[in-house]
C-alpha atoms as a PDB file:
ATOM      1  CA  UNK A   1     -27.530-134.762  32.968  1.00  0.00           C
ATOM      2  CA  UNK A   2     -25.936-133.399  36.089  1.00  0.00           C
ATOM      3  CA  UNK A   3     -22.456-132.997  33.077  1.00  0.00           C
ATOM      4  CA  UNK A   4     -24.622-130.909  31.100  1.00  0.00           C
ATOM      5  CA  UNK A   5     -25.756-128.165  33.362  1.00  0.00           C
ATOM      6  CA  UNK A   6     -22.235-128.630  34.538  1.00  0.00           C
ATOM      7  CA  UNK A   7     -20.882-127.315  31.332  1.00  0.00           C
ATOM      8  CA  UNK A   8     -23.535-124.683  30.571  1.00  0.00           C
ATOM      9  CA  UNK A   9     -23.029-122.835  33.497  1.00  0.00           C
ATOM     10  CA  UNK A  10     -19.036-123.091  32.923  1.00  0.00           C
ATOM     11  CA  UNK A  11     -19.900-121.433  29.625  1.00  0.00           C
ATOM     12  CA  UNK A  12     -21.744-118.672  31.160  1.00  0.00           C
ATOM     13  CA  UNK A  13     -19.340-118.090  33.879  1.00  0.00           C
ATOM     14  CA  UNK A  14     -16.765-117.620  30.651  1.00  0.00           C
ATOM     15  CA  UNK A  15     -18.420-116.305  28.279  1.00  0.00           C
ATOM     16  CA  UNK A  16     -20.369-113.214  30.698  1.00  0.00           C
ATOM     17  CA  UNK A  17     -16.895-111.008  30.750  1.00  0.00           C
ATOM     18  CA  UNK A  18     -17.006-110.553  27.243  1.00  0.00           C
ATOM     19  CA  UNK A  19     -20.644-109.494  27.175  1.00  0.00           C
ATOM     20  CA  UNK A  20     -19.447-107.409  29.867  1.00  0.00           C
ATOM     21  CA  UNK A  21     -17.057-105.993  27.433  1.00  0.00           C
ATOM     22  CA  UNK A  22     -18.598-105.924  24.477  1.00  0.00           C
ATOM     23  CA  UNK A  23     -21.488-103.766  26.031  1.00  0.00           C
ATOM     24  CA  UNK A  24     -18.565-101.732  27.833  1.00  0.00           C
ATOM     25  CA  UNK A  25     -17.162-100.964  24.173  1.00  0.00           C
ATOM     26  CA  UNK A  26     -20.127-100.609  22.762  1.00  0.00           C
ATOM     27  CA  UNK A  27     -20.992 -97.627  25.350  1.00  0.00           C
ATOM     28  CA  UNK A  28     -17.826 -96.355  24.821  1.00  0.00           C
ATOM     29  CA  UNK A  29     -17.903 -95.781  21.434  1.00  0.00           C
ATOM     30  CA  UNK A  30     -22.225 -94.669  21.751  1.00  0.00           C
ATOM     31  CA  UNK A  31     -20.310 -92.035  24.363  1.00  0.00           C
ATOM     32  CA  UNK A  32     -17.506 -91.074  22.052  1.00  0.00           C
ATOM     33  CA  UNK A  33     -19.870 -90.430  19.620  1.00  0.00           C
ATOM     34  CA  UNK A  34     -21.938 -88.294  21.581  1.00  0.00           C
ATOM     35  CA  UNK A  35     -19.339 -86.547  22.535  1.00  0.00           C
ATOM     36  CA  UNK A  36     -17.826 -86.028  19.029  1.00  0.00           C
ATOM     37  CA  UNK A  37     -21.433 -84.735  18.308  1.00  0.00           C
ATOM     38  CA  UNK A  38     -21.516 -82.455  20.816  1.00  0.00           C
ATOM     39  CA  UNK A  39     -17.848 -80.989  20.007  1.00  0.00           C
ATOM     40  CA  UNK A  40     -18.394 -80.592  16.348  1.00  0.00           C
ATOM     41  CA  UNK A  41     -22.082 -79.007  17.601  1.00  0.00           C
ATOM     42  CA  UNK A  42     -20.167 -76.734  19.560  1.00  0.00           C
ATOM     43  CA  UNK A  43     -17.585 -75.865  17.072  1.00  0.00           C
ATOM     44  CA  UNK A  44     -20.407 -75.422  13.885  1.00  0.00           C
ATOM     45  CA  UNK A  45     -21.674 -72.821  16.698  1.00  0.00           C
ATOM     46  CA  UNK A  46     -18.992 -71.312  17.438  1.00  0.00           C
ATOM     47  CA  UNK A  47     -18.211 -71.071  13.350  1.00  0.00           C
ATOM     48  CA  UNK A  48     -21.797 -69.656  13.112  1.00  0.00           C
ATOM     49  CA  UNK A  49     -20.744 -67.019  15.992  1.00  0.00           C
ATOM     50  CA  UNK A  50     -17.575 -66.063  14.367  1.00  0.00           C
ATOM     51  CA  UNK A  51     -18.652 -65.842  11.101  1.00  0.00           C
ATOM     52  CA  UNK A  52     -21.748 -63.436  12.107  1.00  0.00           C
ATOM     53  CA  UNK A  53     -19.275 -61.686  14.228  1.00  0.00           C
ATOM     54  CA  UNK A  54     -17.047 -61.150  10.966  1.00  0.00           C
ATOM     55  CA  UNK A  55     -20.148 -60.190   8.585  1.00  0.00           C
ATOM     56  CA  UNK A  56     -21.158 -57.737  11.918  1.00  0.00           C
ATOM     57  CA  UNK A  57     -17.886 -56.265  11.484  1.00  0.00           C
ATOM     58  CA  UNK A  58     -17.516 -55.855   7.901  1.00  0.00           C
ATOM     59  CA  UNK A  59     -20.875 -54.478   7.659  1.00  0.00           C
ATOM     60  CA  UNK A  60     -20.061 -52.163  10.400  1.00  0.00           C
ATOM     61  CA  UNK A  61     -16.911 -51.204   8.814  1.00  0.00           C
ATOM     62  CA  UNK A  62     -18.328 -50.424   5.654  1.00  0.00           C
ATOM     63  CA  UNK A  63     -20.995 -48.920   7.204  1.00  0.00           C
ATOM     64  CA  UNK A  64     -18.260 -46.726   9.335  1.00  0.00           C
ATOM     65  CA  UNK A  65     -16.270 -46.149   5.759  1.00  0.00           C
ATOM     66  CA  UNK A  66     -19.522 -45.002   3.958  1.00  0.00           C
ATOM     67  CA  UNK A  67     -20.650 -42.209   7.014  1.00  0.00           C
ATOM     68  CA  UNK A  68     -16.725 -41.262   7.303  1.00  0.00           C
ATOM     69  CA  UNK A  69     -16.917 -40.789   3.117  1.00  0.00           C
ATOM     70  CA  UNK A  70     -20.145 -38.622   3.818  1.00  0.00           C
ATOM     71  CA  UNK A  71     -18.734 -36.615   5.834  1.00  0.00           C
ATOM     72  CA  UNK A  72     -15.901 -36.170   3.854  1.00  0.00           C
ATOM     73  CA  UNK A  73     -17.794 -35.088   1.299  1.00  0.00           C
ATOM     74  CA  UNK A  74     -20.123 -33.101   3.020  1.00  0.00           C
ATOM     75  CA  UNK A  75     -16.498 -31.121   4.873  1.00  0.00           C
ATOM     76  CA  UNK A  76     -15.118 -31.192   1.325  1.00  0.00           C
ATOM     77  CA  UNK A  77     -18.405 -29.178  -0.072  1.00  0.00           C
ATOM     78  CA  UNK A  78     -18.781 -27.060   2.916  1.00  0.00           C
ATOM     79  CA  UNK A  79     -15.104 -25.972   2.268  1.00  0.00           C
ATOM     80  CA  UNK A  80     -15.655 -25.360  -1.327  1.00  0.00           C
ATOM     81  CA  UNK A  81     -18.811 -23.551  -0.496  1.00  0.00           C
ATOM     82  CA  UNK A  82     -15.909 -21.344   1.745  1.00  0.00           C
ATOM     83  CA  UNK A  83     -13.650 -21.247  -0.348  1.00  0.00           C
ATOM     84  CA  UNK A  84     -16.269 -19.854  -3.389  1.00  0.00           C
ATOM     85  CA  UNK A  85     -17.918 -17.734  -0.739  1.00  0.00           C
ATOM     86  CA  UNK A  86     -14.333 -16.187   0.399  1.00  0.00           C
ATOM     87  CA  UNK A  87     -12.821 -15.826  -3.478  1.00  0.00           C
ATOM     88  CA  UNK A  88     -16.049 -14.152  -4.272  1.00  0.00           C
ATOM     89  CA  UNK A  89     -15.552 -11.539  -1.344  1.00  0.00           C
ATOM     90  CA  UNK A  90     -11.812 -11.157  -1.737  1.00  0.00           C
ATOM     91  CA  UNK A  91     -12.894 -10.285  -5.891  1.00  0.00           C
ATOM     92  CA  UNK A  92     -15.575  -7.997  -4.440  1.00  0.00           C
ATOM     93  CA  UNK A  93     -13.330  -6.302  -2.168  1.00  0.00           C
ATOM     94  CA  UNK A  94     -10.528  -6.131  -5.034  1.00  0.00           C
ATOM     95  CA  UNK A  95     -12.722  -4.626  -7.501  1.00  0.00           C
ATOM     96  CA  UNK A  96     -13.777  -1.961  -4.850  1.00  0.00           C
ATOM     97  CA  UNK A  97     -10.543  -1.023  -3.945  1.00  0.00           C
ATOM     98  CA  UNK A  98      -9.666  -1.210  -7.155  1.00  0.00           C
ATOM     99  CA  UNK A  99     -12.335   1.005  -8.073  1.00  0.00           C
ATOM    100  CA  UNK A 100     -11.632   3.420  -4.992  1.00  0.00           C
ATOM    101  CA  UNK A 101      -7.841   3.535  -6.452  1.00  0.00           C
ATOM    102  CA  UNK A 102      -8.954   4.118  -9.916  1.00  0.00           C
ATOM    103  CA  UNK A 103     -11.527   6.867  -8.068  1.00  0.00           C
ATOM    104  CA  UNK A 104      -8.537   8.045  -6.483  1.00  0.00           C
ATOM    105  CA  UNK A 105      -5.805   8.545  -8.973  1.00  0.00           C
ATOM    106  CA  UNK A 106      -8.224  10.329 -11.215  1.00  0.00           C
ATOM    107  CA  UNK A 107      -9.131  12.655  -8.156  1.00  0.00           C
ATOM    108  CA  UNK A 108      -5.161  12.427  -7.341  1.00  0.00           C
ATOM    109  CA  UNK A 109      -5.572  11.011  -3.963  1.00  0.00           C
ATOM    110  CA  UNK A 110      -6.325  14.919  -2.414  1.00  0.00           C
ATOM    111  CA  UNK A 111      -7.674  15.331   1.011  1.00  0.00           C
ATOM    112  CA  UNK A 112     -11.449  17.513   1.276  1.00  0.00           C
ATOM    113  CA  UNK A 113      -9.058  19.953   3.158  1.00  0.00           C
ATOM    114  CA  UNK A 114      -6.732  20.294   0.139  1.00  0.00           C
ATOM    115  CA  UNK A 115      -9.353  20.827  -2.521  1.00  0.00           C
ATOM    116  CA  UNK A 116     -11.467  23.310  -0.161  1.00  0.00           C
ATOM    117  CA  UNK A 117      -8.036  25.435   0.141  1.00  0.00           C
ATOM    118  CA  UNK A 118      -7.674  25.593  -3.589  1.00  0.00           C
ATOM    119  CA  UNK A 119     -10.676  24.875  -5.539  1.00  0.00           C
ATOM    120  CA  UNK A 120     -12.901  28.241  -4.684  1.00  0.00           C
ATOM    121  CA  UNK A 121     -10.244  30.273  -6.243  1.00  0.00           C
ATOM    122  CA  UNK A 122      -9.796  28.342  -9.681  1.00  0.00           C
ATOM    123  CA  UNK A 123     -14.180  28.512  -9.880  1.00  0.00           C
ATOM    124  CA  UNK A 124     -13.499  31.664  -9.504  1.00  0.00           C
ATOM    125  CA  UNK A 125     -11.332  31.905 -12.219  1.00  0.00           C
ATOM    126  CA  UNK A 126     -12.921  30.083 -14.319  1.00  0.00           C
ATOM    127  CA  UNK A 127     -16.202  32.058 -13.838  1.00  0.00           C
ATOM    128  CA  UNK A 128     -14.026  35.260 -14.399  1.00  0.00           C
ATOM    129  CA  UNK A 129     -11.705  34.796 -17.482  1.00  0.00           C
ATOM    130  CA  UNK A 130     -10.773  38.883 -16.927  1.00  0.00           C
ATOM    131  CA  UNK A 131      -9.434  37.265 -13.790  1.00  0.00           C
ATOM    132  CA  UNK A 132      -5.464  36.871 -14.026  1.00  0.00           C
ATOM    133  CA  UNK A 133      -4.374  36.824 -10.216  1.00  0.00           C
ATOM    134  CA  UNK A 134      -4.481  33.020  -8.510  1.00  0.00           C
ATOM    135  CA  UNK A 135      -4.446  34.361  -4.649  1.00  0.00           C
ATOM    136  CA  UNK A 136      -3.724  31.428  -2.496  1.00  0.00           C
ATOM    137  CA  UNK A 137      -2.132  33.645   0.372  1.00  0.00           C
ATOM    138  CA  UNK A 138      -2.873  32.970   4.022  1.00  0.00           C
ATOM    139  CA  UNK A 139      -4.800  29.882   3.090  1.00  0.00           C
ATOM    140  CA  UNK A 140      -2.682  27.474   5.238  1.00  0.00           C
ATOM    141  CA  UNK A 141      -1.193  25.711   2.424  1.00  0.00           C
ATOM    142  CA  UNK A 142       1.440  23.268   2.633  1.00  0.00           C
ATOM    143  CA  UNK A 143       3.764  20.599   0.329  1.00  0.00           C
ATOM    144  CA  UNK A 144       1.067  18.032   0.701  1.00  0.00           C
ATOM    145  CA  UNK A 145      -1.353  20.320  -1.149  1.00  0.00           C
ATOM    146  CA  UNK A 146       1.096  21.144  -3.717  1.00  0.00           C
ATOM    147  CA  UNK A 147       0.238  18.170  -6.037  1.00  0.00           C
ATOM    148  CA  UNK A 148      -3.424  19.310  -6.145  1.00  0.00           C
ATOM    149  CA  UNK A 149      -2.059  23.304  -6.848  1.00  0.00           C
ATOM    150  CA  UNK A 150      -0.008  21.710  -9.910  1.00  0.00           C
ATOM    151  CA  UNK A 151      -2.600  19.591 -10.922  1.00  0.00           C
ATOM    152  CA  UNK A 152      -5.702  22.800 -11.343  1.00  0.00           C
ATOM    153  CA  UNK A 153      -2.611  24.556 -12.940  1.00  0.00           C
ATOM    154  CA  UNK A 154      -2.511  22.393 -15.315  1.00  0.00           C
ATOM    155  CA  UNK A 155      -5.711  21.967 -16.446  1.00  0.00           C
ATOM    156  CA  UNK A 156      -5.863  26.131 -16.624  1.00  0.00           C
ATOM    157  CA  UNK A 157      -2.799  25.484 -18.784  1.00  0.00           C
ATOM    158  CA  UNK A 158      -4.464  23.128 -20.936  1.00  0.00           C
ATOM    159  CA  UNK A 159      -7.849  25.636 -21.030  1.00  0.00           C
ATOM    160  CA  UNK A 160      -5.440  28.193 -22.647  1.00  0.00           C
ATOM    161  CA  UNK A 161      -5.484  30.435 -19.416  1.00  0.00           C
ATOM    162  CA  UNK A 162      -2.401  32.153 -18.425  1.00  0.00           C
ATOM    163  CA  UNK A 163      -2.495  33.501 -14.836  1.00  0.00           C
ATOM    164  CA  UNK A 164      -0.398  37.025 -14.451  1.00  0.00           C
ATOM    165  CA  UNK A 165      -0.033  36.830 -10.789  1.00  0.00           C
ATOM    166  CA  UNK A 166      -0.106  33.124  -8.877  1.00  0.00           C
ATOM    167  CA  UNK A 167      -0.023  34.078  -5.053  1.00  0.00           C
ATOM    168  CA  UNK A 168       1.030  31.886  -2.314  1.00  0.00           C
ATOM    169  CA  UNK A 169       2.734  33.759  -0.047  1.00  0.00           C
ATOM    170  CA  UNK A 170       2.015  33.466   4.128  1.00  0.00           C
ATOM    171  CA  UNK A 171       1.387  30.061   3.699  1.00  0.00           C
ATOM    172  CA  UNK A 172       3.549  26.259   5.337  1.00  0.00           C
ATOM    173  CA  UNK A 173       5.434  25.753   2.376  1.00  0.00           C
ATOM    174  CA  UNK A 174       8.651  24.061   2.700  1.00  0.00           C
ATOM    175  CA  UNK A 175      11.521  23.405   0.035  1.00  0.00           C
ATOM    176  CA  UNK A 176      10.125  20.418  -1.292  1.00  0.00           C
ATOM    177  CA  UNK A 177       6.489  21.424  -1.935  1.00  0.00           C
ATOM    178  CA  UNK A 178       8.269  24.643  -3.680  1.00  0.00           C
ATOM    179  CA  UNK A 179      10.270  22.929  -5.765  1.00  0.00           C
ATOM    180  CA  UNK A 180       7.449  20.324  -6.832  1.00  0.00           C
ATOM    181  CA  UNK A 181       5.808  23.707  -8.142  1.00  0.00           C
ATOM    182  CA  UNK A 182       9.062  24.974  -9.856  1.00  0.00           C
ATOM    183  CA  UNK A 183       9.149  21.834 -11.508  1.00  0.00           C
ATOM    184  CA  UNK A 184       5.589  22.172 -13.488  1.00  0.00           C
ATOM    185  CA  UNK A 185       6.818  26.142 -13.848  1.00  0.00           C
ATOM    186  CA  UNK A 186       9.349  24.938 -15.650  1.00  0.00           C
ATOM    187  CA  UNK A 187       7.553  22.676 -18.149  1.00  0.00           C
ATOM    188  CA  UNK A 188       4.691  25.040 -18.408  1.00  0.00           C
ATOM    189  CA  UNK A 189       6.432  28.451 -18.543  1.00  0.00           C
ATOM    190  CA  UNK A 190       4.320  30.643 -20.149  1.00  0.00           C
ATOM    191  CA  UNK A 191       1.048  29.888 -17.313  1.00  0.00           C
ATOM    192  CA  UNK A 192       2.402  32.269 -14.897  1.00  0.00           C
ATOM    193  CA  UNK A 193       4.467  35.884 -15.044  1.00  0.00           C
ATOM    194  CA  UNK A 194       4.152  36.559 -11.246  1.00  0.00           C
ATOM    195  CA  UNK A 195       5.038  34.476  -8.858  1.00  0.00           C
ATOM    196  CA  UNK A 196       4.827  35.437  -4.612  1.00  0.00           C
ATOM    197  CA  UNK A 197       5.779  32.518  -2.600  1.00  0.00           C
ATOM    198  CA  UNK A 198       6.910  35.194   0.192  1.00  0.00           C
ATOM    199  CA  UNK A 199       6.896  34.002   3.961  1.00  0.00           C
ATOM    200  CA  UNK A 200       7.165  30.522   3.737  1.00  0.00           C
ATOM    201  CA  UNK A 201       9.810  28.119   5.284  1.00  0.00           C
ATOM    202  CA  UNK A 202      12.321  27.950   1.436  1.00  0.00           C
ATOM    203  CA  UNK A 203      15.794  28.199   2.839  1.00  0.00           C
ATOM    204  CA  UNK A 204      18.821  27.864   0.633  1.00  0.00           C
ATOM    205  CA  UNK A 205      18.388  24.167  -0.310  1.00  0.00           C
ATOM    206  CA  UNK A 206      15.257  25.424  -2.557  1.00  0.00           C
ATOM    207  CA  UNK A 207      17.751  28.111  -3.812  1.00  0.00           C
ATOM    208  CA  UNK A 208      20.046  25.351  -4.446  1.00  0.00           C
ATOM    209  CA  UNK A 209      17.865  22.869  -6.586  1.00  0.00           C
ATOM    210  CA  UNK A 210      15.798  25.322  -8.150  1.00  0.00           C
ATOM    211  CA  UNK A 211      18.215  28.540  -9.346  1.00  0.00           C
ATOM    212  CA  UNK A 212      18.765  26.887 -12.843  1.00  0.00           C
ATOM    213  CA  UNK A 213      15.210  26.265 -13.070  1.00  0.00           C
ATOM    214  CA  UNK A 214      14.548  30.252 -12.312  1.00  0.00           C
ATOM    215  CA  UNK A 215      17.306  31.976 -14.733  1.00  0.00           C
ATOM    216  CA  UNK A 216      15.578  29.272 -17.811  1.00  0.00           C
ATOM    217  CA  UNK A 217      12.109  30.031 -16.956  1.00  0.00           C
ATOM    218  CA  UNK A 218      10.704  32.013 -20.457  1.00  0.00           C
ATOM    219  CA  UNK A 219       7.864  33.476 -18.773  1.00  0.00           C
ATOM    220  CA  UNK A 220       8.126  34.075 -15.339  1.00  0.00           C
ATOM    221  CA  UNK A 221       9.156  37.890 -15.215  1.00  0.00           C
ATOM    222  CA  UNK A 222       8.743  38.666 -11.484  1.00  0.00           C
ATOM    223  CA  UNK A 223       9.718  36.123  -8.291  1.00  0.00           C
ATOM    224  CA  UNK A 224       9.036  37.157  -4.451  1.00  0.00           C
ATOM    225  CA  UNK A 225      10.868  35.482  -1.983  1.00  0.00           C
ATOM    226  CA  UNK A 226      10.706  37.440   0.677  1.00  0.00           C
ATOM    227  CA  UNK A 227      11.149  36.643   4.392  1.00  0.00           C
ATOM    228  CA  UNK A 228      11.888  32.424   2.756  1.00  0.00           C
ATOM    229  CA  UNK A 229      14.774  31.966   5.293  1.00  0.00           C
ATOM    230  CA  UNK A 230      17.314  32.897   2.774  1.00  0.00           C
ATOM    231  CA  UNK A 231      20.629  33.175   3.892  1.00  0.00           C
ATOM    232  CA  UNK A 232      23.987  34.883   1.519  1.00  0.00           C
ATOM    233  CA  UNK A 233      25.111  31.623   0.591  1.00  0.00           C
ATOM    234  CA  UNK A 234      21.263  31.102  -0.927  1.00  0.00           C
ATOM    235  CA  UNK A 235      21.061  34.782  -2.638  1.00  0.00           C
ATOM    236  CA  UNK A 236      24.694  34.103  -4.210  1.00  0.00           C
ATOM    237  CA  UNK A 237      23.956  30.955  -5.360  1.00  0.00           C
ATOM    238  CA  UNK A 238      20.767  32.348  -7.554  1.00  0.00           C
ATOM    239  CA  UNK A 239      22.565  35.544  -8.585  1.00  0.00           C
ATOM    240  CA  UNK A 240      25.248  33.631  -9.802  1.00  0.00           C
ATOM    241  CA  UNK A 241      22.969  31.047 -11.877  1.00  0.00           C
ATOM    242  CA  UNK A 242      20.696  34.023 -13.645  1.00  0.00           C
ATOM    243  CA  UNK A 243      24.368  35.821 -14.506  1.00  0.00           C
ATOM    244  CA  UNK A 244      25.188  32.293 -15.933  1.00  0.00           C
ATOM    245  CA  UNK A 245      22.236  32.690 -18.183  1.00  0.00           C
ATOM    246  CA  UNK A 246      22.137  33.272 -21.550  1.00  0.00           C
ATOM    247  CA  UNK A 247      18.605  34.572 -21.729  1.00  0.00           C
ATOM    248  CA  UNK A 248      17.312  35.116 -18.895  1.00  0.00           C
ATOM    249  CA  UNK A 249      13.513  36.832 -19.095  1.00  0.00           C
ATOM    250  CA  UNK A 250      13.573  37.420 -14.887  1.00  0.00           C
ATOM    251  CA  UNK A 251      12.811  41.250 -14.536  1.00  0.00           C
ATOM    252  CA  UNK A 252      12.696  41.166 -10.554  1.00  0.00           C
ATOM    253  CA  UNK A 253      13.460  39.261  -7.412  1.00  0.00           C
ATOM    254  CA  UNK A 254      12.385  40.372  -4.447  1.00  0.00           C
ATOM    255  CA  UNK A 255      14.620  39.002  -1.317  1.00  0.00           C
ATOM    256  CA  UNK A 256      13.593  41.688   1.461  1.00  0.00           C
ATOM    257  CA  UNK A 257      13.316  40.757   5.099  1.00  0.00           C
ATOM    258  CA  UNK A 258      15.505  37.153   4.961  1.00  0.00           C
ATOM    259  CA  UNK A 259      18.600  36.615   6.388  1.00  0.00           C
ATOM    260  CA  UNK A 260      21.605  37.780   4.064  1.00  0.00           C
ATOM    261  CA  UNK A 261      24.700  38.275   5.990  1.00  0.00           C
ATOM    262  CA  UNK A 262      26.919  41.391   5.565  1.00  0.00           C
ATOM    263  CA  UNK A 263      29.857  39.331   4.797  1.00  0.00           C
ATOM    264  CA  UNK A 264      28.721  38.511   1.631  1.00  0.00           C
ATOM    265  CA  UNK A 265      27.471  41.750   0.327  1.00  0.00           C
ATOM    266  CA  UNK A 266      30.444  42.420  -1.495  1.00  0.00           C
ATOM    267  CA  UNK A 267      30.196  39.149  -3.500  1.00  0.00           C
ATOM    268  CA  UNK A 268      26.973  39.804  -4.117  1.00  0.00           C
ATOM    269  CA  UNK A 269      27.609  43.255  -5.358  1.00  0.00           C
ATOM    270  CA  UNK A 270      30.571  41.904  -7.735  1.00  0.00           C
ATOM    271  CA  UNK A 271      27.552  39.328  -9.362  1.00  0.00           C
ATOM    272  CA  UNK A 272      24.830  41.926  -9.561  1.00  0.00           C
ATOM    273  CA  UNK A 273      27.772  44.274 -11.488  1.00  0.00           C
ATOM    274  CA  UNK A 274      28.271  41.273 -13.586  1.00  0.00           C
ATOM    275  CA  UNK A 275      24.451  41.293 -15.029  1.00  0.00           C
ATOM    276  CA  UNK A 276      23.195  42.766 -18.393  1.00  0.00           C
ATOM    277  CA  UNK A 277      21.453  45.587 -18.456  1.00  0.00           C
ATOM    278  CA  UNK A 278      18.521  44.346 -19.666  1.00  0.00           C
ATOM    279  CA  UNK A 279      18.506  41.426 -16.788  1.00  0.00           C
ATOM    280  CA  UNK A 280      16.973  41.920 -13.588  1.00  0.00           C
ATOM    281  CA  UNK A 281      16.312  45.386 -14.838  1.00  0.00           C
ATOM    282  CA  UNK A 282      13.762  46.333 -12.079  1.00  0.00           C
ATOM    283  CA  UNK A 283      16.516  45.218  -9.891  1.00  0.00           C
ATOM    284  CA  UNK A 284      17.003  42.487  -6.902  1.00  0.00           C
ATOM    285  CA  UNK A 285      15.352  43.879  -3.585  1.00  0.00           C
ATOM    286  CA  UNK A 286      17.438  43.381  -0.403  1.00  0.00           C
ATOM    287  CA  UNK A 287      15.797  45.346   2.001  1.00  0.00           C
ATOM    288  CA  UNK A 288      15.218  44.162   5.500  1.00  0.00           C
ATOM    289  CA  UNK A 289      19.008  41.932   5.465  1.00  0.00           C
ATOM    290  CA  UNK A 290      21.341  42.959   8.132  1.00  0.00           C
ATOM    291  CA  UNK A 291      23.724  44.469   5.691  1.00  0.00           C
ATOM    292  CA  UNK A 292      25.829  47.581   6.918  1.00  0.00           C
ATOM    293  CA  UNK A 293      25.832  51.100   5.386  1.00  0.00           C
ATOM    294  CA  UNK A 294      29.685  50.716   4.623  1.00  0.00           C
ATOM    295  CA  UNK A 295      29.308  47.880   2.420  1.00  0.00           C
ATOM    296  CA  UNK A 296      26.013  49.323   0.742  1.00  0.00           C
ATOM    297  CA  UNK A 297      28.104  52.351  -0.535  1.00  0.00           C
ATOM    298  CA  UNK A 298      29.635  50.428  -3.945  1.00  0.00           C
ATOM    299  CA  UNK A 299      26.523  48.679  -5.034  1.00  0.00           C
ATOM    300  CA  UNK A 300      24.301  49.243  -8.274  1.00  0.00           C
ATOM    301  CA  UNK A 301      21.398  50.922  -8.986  1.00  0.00           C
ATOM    302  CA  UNK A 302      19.661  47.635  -9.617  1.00  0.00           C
ATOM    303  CA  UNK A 303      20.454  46.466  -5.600  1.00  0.00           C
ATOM    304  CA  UNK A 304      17.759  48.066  -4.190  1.00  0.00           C
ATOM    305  CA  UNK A 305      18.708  48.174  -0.101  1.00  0.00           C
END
């Protein structure tokens, strides 16, 4: 009896480590497992974070790329709207300068000061069509109303009217507004017989561009140029031209009180000699020239000194 209990108590002794064990492996792997559990928890969590982070961001990107389109297309519309808004002011403004240039051309681009010079004289004409003297003088004229002169000249010319005696003498006309005139006179040469563009600032360049213009002109029979800053070289020059001509219809030039030198009287007297009698018949009218009473003594009858 005392072998048995002997034995089973051995057996216990030997066989309680591995109970001991057994429950130690058992925990172990109950632990591992727990622990496994509550990694792979942690990491479905952290999944669920970073996938709700990534459909956070996408949304809020595409919500970003849908407000960054609208206002796109809201700046892109506003800038049309400019752009429409601007064209439609630049086409405003073009048609009413346009218009203003058109209104302009037809009026010839004249200054109030120009036309109120010049346009009480042609109503006056126009009212009056016994009236054949244009009388400009002393009006303060100058080149830049020249263009507007030539352009009521021309309508009188296309009217029918022919003017006898066009005045605009006393006046600040230069070479160039004269010869602007000279050149209509020349295209229209029946309009005017009379011309006084005495005491204004001609010189011999007019002279110069203009003397062929005066010995071709049909119609204009009498030309004052007195006191025009006309030297001898200017008077020869226009002598010379009209002696050139073959027909020339000039009856008179006056060129009293300008500044013909004596040195070239006695060219000037060999030219006049050279004319036909029936040219400058009324004669050329030096008076007022410093030339000396020696030199006057050969001249013709047509000099008048």
């Amino acid at each position: 009896m005392n072998k048995i209990i002997a034995k089973l108590f051995l057996s216990i002794i030997v066989v309680s480590p591995l109970f001991d064990n057994a429950d130690a492996s058992l925990f172990s792997r109950r632990s591992s497992k727990t622990e496994k559990s509550v990694t792979d928890k942690k990491a479905e969590e952290s999944g669920t974070k970073r996938r709700g982070l990534r459909g956070f961001f996408s949304r809020t990107k595409d919500a970003v790329v849908e407000s960054a389109k609208e206002v796109a297309n809201t700046a892109i519309a506003s800038a049309e709207n400019v752009v429409d808004s601007t064209m439609t002011m630049i086409e405003d403004t073009v048609d009413t300068v346009g218009k203003s240039i058109s209104d302009s051309i037809s009026l010839g681009v004249y200054s109030q000061s120009t036309i109120a010079k010049i346009d009480p004289e042609f109503r006056s004409i126009k009212s009056n069509t016994e009236k054949k003297v244009f009388d400009l003088s002393f009006k303060n004229i100058t080149d830049d109303d020249i263009m507007y002169l030539v352009k009521k000249l021309s309508e009188a010319s296309s009217n029918g009217k022919r003017l006898i005696t066009l005045d605009i003498s006393n006046n600040a006309i230069t070479a160039k507004g004269a010869s602007m005139l000279f050149e209509f006179i020349n295209k229209e040469p029946s309009i005017i017989a009379i011309l006084d563009i005495s005491n204004n600032k001609l010189g011999d360049s007019f002279v110069r561009k203009n003397a062929n213009k005066i010995k071709d002109l049909s119609g204009l029979k009498y030309l004052v140029m007195s006191n025009s800053n006309i030297t001898g070289d200017g008077a020869l020059t226009l002598l010379a031209s009209i002696c050139a001509a073959e027909y020339p219809s000039i009856q008179m030039i006056d060129l009293s009180d300008n500044q013909i030198e004596n040195e070239y009287w006695p060219q000037i007297i060999d030219q006049m000699k050279k004319l036909s009698p029936n040219v400058l018949e009324h004669g050329v009218i030096f008076k007022g020239n410093p030339i000396n009473a020696s030199n006057a003594s050969g001249a013709p009858a047509n000099a008048i000194l």
